[in-house]
C-alpha atoms as a PDB file:
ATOM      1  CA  UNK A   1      61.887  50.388 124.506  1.00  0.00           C
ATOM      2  CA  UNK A   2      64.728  51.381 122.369  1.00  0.00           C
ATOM      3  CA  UNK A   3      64.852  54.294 120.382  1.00  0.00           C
ATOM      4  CA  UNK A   4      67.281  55.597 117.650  1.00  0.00           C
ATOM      5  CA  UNK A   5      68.041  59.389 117.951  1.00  0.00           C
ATOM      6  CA  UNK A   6      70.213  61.627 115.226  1.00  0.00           C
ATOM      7  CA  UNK A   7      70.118  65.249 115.776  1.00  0.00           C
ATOM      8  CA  UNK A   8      70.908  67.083 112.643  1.00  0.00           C
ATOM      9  CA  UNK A   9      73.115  70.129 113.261  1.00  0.00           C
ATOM     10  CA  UNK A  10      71.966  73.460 111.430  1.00  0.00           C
ATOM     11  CA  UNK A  11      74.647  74.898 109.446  1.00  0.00           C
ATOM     12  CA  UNK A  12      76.358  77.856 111.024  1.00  0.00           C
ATOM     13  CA  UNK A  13      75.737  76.492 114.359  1.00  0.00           C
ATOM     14  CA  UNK A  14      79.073  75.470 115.772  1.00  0.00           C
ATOM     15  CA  UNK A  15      79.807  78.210 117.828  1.00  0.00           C
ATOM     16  CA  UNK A  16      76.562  77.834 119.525  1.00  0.00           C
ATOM     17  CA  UNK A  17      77.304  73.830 120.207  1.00  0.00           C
ATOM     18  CA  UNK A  18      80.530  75.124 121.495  1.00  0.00           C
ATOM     19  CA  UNK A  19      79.146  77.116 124.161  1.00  0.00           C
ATOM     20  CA  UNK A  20      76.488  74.695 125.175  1.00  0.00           C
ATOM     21  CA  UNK A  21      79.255  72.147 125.675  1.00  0.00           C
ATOM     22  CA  UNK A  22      78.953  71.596 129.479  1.00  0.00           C
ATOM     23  CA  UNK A  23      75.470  71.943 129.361  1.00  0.00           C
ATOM     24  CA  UNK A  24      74.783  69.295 126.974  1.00  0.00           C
ATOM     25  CA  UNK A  25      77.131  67.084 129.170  1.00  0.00           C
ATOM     26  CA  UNK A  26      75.592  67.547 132.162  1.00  0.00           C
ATOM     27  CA  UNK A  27      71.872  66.447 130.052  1.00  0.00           C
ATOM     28  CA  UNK A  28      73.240  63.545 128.982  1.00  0.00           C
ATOM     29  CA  UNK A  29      74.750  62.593 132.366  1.00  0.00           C
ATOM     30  CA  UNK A  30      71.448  62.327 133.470  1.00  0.00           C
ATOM     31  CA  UNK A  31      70.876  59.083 130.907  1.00  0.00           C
ATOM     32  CA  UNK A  32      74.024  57.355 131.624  1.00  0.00           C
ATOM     33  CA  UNK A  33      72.513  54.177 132.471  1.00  0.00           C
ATOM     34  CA  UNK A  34      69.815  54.214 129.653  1.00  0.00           C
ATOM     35  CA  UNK A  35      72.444  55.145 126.867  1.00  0.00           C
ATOM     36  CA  UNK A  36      73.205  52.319 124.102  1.00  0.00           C
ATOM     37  CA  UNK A  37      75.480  54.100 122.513  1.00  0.00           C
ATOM     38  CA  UNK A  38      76.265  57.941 121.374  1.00  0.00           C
ATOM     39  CA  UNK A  39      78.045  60.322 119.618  1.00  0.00           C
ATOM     40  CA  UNK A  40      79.018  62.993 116.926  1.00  0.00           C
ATOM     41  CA  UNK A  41      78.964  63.009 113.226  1.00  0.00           C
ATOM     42  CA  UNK A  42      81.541  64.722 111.505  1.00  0.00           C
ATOM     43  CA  UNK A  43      81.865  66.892 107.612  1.00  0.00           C
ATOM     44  CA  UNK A  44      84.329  65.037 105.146  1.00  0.00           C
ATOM     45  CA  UNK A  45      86.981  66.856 107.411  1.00  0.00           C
ATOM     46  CA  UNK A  46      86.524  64.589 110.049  1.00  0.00           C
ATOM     47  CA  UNK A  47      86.517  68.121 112.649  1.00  0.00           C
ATOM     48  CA  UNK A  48      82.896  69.702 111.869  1.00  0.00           C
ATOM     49  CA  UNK A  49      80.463  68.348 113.796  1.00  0.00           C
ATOM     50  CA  UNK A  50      77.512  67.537 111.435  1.00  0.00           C
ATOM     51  CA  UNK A  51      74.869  66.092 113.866  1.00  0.00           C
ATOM     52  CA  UNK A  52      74.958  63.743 117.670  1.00  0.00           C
ATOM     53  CA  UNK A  53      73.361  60.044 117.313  1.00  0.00           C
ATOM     54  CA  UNK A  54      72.182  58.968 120.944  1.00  0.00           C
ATOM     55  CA  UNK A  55      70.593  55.577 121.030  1.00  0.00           C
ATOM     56  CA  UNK A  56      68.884  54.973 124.318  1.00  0.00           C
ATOM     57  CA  UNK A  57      66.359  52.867 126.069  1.00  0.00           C
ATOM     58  CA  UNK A  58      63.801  54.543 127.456  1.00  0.00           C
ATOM     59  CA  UNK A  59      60.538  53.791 129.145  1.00  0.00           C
ATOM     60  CA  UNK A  60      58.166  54.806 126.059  1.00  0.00           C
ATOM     61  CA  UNK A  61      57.506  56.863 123.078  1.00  0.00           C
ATOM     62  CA  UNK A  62      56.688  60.141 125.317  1.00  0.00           C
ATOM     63  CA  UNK A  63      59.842  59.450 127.203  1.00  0.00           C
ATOM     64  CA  UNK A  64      61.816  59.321 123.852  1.00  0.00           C
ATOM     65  CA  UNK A  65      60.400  62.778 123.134  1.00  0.00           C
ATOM     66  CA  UNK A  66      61.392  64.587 125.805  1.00  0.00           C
ATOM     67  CA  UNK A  67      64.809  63.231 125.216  1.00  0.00           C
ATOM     68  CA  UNK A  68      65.243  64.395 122.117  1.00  0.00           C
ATOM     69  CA  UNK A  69      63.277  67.595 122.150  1.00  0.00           C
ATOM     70  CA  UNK A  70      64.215  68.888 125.441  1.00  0.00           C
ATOM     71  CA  UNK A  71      68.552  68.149 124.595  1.00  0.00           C
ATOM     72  CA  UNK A  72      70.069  72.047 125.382  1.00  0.00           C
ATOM     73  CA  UNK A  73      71.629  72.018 122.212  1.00  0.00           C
ATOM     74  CA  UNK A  74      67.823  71.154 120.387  1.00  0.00           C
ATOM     75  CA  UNK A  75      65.882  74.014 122.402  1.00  0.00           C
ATOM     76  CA  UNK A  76      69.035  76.156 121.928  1.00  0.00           C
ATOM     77  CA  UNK A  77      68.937  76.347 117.710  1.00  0.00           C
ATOM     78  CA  UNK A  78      72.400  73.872 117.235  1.00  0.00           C
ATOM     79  CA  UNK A  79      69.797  71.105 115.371  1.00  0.00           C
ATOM     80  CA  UNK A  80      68.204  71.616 112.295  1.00  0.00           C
ATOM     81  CA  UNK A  81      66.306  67.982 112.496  1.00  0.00           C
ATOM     82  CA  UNK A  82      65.594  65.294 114.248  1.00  0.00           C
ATOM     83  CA  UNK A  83      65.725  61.534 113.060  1.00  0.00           C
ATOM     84  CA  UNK A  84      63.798  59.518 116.083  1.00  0.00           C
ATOM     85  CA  UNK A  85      62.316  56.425 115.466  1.00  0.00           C
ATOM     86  CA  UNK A  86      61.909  53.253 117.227  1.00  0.00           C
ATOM     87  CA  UNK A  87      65.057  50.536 116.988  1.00  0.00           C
ATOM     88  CA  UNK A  88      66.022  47.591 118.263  1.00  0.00           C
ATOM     89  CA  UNK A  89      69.617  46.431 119.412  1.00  0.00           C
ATOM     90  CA  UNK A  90      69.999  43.455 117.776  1.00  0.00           C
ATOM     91  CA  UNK A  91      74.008  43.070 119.415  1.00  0.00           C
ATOM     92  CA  UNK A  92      72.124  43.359 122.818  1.00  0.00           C
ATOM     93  CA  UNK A  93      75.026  45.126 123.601  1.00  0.00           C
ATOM     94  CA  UNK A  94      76.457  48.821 124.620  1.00  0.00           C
ATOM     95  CA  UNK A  95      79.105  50.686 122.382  1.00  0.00           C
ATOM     96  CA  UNK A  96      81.217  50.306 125.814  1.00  0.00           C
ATOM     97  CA  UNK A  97      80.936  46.678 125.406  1.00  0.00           C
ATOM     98  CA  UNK A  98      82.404  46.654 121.916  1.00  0.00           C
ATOM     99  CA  UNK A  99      85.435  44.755 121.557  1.00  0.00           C
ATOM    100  CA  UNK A 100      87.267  46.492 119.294  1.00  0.00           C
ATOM    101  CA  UNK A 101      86.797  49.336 122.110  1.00  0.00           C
ATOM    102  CA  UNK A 102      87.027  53.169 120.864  1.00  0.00           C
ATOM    103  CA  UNK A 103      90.666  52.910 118.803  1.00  0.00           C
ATOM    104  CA  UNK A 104      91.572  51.653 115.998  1.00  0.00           C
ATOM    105  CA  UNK A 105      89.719  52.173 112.462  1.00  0.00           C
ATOM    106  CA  UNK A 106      87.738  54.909 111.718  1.00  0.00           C
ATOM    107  CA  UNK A 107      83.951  54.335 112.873  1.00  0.00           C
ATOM    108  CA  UNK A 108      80.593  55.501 110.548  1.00  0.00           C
ATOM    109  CA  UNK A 109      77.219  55.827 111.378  1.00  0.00           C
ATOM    110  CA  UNK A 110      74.984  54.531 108.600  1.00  0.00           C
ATOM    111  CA  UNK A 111      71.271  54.677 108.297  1.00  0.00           C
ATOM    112  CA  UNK A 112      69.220  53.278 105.289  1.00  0.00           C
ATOM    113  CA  UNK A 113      65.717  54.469 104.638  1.00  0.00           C
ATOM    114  CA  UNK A 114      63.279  51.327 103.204  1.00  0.00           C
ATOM    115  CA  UNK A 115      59.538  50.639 103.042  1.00  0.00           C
ATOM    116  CA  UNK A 116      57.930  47.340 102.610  1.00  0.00           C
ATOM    117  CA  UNK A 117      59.684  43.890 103.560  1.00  0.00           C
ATOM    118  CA  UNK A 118      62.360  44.501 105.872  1.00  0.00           C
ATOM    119  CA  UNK A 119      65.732  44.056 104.992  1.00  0.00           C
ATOM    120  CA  UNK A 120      68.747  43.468 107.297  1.00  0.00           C
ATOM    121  CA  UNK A 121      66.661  42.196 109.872  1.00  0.00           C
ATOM    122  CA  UNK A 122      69.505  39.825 111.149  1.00  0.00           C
ATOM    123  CA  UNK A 123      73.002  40.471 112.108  1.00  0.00           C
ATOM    124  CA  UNK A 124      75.305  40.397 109.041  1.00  0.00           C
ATOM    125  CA  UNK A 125      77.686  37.202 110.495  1.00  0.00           C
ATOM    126  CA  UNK A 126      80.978  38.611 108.338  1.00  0.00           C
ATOM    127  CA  UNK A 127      80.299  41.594 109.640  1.00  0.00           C
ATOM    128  CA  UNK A 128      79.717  40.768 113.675  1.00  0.00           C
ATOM    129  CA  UNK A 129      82.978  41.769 114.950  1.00  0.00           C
ATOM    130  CA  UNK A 130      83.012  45.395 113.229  1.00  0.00           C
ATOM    131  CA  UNK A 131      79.717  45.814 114.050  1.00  0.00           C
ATOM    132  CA  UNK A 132      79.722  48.730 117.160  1.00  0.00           C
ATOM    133  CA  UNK A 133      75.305  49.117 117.191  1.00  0.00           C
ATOM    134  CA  UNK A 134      73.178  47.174 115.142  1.00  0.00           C
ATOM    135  CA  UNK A 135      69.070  47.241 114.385  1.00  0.00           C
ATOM    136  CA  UNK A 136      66.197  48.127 112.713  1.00  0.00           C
ATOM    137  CA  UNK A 137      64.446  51.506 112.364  1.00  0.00           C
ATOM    138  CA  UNK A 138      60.760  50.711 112.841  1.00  0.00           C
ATOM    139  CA  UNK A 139      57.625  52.476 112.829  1.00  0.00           C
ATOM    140  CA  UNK A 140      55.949  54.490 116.417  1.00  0.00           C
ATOM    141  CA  UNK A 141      54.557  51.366 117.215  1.00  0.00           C
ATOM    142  CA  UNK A 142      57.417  48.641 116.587  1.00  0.00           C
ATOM    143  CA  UNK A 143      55.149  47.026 113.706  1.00  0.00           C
ATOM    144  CA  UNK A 144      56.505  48.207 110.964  1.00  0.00           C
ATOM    145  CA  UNK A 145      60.192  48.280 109.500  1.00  0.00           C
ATOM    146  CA  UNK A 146      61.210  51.535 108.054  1.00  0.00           C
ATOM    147  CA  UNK A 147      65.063  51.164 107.678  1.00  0.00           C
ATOM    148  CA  UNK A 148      68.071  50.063 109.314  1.00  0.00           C
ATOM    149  CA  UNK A 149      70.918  51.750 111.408  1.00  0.00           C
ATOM    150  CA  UNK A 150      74.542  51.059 112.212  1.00  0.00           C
ATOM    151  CA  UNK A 151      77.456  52.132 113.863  1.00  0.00           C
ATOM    152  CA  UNK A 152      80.108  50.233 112.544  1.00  0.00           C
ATOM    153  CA  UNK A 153      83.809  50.119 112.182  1.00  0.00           C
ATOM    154  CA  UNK A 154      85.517  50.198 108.730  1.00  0.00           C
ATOM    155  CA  UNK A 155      88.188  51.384 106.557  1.00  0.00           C
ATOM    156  CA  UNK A 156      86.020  53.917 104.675  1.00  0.00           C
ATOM    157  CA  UNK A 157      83.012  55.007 103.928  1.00  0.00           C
ATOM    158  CA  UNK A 158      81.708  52.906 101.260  1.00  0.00           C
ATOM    159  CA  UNK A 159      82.742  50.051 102.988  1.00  0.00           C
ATOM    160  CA  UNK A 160      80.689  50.966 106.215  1.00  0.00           C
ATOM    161  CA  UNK A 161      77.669  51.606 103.822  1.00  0.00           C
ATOM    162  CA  UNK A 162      77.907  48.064 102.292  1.00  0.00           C
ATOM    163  CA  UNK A 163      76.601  47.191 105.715  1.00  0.00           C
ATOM    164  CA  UNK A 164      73.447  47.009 104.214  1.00  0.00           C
ATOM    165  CA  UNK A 165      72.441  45.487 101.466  1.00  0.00           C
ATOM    166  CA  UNK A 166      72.432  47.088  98.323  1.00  0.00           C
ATOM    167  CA  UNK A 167      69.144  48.287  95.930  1.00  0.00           C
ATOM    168  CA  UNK A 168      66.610  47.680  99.120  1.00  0.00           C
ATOM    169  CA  UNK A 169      66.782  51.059 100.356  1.00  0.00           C
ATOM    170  CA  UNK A 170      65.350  54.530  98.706  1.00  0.00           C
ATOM    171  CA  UNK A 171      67.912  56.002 100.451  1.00  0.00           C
ATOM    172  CA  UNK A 172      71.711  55.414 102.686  1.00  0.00           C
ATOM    173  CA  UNK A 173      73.261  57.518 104.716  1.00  0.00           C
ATOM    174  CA  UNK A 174      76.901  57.303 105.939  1.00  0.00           C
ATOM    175  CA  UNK A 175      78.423  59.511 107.967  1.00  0.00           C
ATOM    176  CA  UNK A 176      81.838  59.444 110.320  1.00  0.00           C
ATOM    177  CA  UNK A 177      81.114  59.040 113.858  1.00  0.00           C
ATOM    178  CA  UNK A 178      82.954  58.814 117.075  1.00  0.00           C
ATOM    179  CA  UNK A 179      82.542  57.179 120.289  1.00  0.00           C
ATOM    180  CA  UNK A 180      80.666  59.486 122.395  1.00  0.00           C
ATOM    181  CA  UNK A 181      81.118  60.935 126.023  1.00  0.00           C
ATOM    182  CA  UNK A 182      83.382  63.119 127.565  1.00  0.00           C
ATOM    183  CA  UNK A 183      87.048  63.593 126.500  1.00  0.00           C
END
């Protein structure tokens, strides 16, 4: 099962995700193989960290859990929130396998929030080769579609959040992001 993880970072809190560095590496090390893609968020600066997406596949919903609530930097006080929901990786593809790799354009996460019909439920074809992660937020139990998320590559941000289609979400979120791992 995939799952769609964003960990909110509390303001103030940068310090304290500096010193946890290593030990948040060494976590994640641990879910090499079941990683889809991860990463940081950044502030309009492009330098403050502003939250860590980690997409992963993972055996079930308990498994998901621990993930996300048992990440060093979430039992240490560096998150304020956590987005996890159930997703589904409509690329069938890693952010390794990309082929625009990690340079060249700047790269946004963007999440839309929706009830009701699903929208964006197939993979935008204009789109396909800026498209880095790619699927639907659904419900604990895969049933129901509650929004859509995306990594994608673009020029800026409004034209990473025109990913999704306009008017059929309450709300969109777009955010910078970088290819995850160690430097």
């Amino acid at each position: 099962m995939e799952f769609f993880c964003y960990h909110r970072d509390r303001a103030g809190s940068l310090p304290l995700r500096e010193e946890l560095g290593e030990v948040h590496w060494a976590y994640m090390d641990q879910y090499e193989a079941e990683l889809i893609a991860r990463g940081p968020t950044f502030a309009g600066d492009g330098e403050t960290p502003t939250g860590s997406v980690h997409i992963v596949d993972l055996p079930d919903a308990a498994a998901a859990r621990a993930f996300a609530f048992d990440e060093p930097n979430y039992q240490a006080g560096v998150y304020r929130d956590v987005l996890l929901r159930r997703w589904r990786n409509l690329l069938g593809r890693t952010m390794w396998e990309f082929p625009g790799g990690r340079a060249g354009g700047k790269r946004y996460l963007v999440i839309g929030f929706g009830s009701g019909d699903g929208a964006d439920l197939d993979v935008p074809d204009a789109l396909r080769d800026d498209l880095i992660a790619y699927g639907p937020l659904l419900s604990d139990d895969g049933a129901v579609w509650v929004g859509t998320a995306a990594l994608v590559r673009a020029v800026d941000a409004e034209t990473a959040g025109a990913v999704l289609t306009r008017g059929r979400y309450a709300e969109v979120e777009v955010h910078e992001w970088e290819f995850g791992g160690r430097r």
